[in-house]
C-alpha atoms as a PDB file:
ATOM      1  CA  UNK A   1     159.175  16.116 -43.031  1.00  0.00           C
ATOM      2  CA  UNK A   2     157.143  13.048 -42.490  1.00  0.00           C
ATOM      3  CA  UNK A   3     156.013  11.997 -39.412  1.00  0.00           C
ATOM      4  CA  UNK A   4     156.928   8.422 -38.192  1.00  0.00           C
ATOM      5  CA  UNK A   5     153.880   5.930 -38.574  1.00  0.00           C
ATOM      6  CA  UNK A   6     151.676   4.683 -35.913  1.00  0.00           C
ATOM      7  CA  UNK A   7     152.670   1.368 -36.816  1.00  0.00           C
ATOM      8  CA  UNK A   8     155.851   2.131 -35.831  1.00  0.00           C
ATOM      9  CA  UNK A   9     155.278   4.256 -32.578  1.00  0.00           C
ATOM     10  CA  UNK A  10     152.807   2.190 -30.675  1.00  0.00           C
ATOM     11  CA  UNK A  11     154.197  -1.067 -32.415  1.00  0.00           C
ATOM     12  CA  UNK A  12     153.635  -3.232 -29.072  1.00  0.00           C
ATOM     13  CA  UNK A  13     150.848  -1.491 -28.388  1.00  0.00           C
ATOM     14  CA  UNK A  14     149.133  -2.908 -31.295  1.00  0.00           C
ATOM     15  CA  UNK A  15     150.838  -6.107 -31.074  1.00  0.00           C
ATOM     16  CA  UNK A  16     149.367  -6.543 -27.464  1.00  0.00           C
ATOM     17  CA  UNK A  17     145.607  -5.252 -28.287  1.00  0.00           C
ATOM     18  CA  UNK A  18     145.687  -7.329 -31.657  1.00  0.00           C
ATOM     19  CA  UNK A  19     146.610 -10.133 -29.924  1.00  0.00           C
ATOM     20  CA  UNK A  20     143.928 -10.039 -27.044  1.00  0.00           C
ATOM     21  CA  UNK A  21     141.203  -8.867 -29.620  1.00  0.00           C
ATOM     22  CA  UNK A  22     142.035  -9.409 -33.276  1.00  0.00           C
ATOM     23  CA  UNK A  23     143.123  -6.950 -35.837  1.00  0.00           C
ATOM     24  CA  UNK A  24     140.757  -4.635 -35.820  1.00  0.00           C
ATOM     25  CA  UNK A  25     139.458  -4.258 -32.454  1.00  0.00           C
ATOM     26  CA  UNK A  26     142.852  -4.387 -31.500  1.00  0.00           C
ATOM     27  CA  UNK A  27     143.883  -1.042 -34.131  1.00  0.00           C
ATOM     28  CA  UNK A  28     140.330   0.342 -32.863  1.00  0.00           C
ATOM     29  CA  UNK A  29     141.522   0.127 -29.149  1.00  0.00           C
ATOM     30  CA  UNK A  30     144.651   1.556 -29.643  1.00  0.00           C
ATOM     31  CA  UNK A  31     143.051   4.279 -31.836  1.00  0.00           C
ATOM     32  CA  UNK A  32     140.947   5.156 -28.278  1.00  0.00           C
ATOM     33  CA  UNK A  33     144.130   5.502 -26.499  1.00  0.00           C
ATOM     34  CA  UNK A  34     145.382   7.703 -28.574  1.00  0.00           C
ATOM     35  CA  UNK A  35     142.791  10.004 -28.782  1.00  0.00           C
ATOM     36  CA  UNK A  36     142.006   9.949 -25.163  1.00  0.00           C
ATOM     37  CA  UNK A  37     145.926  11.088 -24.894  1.00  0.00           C
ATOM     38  CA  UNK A  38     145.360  13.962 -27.067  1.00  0.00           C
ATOM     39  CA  UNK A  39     142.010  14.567 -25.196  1.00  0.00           C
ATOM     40  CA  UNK A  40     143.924  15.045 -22.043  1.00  0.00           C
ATOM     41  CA  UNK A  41     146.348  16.967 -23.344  1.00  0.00           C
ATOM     42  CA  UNK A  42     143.791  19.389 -25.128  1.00  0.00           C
ATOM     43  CA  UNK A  43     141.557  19.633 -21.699  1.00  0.00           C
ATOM     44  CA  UNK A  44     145.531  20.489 -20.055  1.00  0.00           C
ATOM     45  CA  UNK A  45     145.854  23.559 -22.635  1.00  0.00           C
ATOM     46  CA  UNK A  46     142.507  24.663 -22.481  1.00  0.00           C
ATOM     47  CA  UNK A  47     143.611  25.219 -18.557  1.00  0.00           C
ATOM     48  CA  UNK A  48     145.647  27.387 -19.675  1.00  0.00           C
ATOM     49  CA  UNK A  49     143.676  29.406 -22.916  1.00  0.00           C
ATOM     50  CA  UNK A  50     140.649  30.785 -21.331  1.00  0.00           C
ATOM     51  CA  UNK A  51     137.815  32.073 -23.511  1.00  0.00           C
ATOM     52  CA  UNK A  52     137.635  35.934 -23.344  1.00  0.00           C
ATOM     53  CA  UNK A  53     133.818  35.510 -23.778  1.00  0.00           C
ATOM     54  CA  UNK A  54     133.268  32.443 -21.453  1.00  0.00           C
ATOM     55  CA  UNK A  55     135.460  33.056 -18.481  1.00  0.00           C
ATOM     56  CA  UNK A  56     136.239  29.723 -16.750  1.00  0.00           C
ATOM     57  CA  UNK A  57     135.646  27.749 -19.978  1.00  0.00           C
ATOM     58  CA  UNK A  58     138.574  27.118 -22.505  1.00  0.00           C
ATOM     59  CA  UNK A  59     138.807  29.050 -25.451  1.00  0.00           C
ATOM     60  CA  UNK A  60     136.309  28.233 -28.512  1.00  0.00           C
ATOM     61  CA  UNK A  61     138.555  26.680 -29.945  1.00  0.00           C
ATOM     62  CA  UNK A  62     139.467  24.159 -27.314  1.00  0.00           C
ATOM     63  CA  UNK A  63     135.875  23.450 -26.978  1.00  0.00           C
ATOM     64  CA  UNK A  64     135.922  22.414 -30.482  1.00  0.00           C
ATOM     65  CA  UNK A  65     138.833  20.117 -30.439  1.00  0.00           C
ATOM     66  CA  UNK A  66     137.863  18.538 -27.090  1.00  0.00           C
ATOM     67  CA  UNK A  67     133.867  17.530 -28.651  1.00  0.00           C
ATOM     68  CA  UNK A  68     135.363  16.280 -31.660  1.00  0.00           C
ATOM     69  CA  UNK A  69     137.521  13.978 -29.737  1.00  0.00           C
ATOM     70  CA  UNK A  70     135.065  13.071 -27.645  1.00  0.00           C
ATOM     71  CA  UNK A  71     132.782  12.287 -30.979  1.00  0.00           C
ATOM     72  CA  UNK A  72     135.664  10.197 -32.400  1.00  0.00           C
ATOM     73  CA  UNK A  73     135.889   8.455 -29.275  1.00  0.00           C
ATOM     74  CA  UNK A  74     132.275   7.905 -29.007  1.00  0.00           C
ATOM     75  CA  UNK A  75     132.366   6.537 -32.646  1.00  0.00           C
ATOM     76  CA  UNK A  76     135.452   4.121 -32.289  1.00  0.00           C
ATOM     77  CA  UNK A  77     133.791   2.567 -29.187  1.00  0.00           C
ATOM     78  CA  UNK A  78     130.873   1.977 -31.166  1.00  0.00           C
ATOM     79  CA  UNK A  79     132.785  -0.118 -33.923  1.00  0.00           C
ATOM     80  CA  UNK A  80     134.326  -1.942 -31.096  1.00  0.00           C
ATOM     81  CA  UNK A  81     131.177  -2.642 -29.777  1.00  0.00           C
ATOM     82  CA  UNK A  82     129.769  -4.043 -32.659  1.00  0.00           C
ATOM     83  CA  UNK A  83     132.996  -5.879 -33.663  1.00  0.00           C
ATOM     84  CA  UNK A  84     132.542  -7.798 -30.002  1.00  0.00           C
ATOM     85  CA  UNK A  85     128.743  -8.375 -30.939  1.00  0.00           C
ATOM     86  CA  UNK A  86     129.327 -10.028 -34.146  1.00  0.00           C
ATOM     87  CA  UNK A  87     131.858 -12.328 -32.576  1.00  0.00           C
ATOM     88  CA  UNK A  88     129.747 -13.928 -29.756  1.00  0.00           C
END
């Protein structure tokens, strides 16, 4: 089954942010929204999945999904960063 594209889904979404910021900052932006959702709803389920080793802490692999979003996060506000430089 394929999944509907994010074209698609978060059509004004991207219509809005390309509109206040150009193409790609604007697919850049909404790319950070989206993985800040899926952030949030990782940190909500590692809540919930406690590590046996690490009590209080999520489960490893929680951990794992929540720094690698964090990373991609880190990364896409980067390009947007530099996208904004180049334009002044």
């Amino acid at each position: 089954m394929k999944s509907p594209s994010v074209f698609t889904d978060h059509k004004e979404a991207l219509e809005r942010s390309e509109f206040q910021m150009g193409v790609e900052a604007g697919r850049l932006a909404v790319t950070l929204d989206l993985l800040t959702d899926a952030l949030v709803m990782v940190m909500q389920h590692g809540v919930y999945c406690q590590s046996a080793r690490q009590p209080g802490k999520p489960a490893m692999d929680i951990q794992t999904i929540s720094l690698n979003l964090e990373q991609a996060k880190e990364l896409v506000q980067s390009v947007i960063g530099e996208i904004r430089a180049k334009q002044k």
